[in-house]
C-alpha atoms as a PDB file:
ATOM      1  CA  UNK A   1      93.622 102.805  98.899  1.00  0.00           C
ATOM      2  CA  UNK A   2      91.778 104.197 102.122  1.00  0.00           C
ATOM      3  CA  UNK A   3      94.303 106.197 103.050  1.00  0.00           C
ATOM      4  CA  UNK A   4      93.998 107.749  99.620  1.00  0.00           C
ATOM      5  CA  UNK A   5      90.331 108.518 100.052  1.00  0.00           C
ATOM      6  CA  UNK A   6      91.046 109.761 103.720  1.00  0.00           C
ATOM      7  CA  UNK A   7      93.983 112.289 102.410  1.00  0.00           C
ATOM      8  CA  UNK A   8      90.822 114.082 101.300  1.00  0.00           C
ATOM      9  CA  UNK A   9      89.398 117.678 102.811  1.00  0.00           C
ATOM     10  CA  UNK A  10      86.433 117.135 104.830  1.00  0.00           C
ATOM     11  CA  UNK A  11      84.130 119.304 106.463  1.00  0.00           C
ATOM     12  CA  UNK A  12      83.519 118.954 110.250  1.00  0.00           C
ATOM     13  CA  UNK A  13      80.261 120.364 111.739  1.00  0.00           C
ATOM     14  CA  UNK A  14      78.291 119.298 114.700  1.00  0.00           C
ATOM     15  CA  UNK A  15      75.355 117.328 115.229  1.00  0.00           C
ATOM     16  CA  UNK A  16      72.459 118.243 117.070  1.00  0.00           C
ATOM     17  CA  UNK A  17      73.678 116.119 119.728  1.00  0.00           C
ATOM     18  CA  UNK A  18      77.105 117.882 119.822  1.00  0.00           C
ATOM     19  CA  UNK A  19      78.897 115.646 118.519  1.00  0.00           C
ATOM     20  CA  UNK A  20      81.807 116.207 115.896  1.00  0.00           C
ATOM     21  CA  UNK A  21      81.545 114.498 112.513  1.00  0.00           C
ATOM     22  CA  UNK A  22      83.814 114.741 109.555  1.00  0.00           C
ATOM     23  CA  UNK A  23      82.355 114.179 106.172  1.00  0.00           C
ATOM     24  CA  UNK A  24      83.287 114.279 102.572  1.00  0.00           C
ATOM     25  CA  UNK A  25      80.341 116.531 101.019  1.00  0.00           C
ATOM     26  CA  UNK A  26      79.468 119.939 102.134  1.00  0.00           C
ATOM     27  CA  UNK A  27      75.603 119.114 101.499  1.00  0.00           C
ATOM     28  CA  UNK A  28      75.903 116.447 103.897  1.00  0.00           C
ATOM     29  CA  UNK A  29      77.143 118.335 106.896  1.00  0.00           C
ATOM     30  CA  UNK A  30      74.773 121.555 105.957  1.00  0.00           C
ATOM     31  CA  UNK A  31      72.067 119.147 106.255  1.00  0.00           C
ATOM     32  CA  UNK A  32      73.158 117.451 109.690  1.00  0.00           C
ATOM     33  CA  UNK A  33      74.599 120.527 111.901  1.00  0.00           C
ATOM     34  CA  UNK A  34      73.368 121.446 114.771  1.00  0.00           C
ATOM     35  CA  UNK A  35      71.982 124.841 114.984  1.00  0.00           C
ATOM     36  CA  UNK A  36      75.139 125.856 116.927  1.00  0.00           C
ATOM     37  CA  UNK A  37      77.820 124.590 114.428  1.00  0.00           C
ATOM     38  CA  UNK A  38      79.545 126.447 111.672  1.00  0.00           C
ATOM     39  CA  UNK A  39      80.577 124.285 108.911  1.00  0.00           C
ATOM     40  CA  UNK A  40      84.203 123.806 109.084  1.00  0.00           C
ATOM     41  CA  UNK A  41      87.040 122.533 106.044  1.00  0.00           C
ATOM     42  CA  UNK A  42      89.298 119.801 107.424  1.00  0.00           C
ATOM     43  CA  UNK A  43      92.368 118.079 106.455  1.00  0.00           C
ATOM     44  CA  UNK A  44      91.878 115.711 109.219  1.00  0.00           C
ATOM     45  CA  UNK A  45      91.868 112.396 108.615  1.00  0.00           C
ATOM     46  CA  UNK A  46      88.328 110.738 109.355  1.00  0.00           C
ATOM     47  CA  UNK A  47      86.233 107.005 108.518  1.00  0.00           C
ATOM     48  CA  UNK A  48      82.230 106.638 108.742  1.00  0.00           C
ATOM     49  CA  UNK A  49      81.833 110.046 109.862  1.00  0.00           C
ATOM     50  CA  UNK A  50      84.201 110.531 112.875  1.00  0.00           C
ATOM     51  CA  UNK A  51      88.223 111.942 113.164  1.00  0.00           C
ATOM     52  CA  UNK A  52      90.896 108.755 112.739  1.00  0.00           C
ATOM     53  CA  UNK A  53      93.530 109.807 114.880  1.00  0.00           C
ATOM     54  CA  UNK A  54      96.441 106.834 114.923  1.00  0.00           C
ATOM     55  CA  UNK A  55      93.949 104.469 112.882  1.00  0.00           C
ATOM     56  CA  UNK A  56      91.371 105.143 115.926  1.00  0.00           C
ATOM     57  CA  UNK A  57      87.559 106.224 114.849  1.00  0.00           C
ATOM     58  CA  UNK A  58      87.338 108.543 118.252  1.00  0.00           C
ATOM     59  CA  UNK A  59      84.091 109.793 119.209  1.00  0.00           C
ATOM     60  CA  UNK A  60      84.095 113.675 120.151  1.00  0.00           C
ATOM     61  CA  UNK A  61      81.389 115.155 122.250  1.00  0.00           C
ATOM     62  CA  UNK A  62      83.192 118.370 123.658  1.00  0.00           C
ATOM     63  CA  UNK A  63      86.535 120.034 123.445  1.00  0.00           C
ATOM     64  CA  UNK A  64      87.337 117.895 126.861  1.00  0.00           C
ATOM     65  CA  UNK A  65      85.805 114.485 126.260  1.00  0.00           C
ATOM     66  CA  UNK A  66      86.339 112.091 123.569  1.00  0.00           C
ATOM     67  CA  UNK A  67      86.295 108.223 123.601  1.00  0.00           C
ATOM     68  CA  UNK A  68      87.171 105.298 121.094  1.00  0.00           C
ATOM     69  CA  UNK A  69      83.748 104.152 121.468  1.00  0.00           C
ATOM     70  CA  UNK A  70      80.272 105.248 122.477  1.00  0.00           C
ATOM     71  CA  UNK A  71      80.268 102.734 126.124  1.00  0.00           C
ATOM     72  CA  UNK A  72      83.609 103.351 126.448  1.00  0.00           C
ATOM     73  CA  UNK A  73      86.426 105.077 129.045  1.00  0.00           C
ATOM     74  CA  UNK A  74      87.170 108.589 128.194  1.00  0.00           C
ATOM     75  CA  UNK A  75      90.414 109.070 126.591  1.00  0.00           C
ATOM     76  CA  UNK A  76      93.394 111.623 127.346  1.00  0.00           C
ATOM     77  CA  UNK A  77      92.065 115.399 125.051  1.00  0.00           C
ATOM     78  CA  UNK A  78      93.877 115.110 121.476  1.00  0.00           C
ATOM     79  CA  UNK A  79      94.515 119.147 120.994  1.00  0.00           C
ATOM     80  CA  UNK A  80      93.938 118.664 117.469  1.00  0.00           C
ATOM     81  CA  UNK A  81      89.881 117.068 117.594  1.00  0.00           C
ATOM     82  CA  UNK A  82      89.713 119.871 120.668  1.00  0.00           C
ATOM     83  CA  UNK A  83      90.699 123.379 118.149  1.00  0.00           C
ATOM     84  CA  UNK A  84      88.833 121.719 115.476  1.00  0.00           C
ATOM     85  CA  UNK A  85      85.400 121.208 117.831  1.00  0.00           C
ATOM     86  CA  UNK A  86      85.815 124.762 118.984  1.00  0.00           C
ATOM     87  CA  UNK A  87      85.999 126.247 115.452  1.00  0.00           C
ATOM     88  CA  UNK A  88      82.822 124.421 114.656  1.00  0.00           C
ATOM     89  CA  UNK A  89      80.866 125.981 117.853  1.00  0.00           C
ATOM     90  CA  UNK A  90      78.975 129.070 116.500  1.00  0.00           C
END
């Protein structure tokens, strides 16, 4: 069933922290952006807000640093989560 409900379009925006979130009503991320984020439609896959990427919740802050959690290592750039944060940078 969740991957039903993650097969979904989301919309990605940043927060005012610049960090990328993916969520399932428009209202929502019009309400949350950052003043430097466009708004954008997403068939990425994404749980509790962030981009699921091989079942992994991973935290994006920039096009060049992501992590799986908040205390955590950086991880290698997924290209994907990289395009997607620069599309939602006004």
């Amino acid at each position: 069933m969740e991957n039903l409900k993650n097969a979904k379009k989301g919309y990605a925006y940043l927060t005012k922290g610049g960090i990328m979130k993916v969520v399932e009503n428009p209202n929502t991320a019009m309400g949350a952006k950052g003043e430097q984020s466009n708004i954008v439609l997403t068939d990425i896959e994404y749980k509790y807000g962030y981009p699921v990427i091989s079942g992994e919740q991973i935290i994006v802050y920039s096009p060049t640093l992501m992590k799986l959690e908040a205390t955590g290592e950086k991880i290698d750039d997924i290209p994907s989560l990289a395009e997607l944060y620069k599309k939602c940078s006004k």
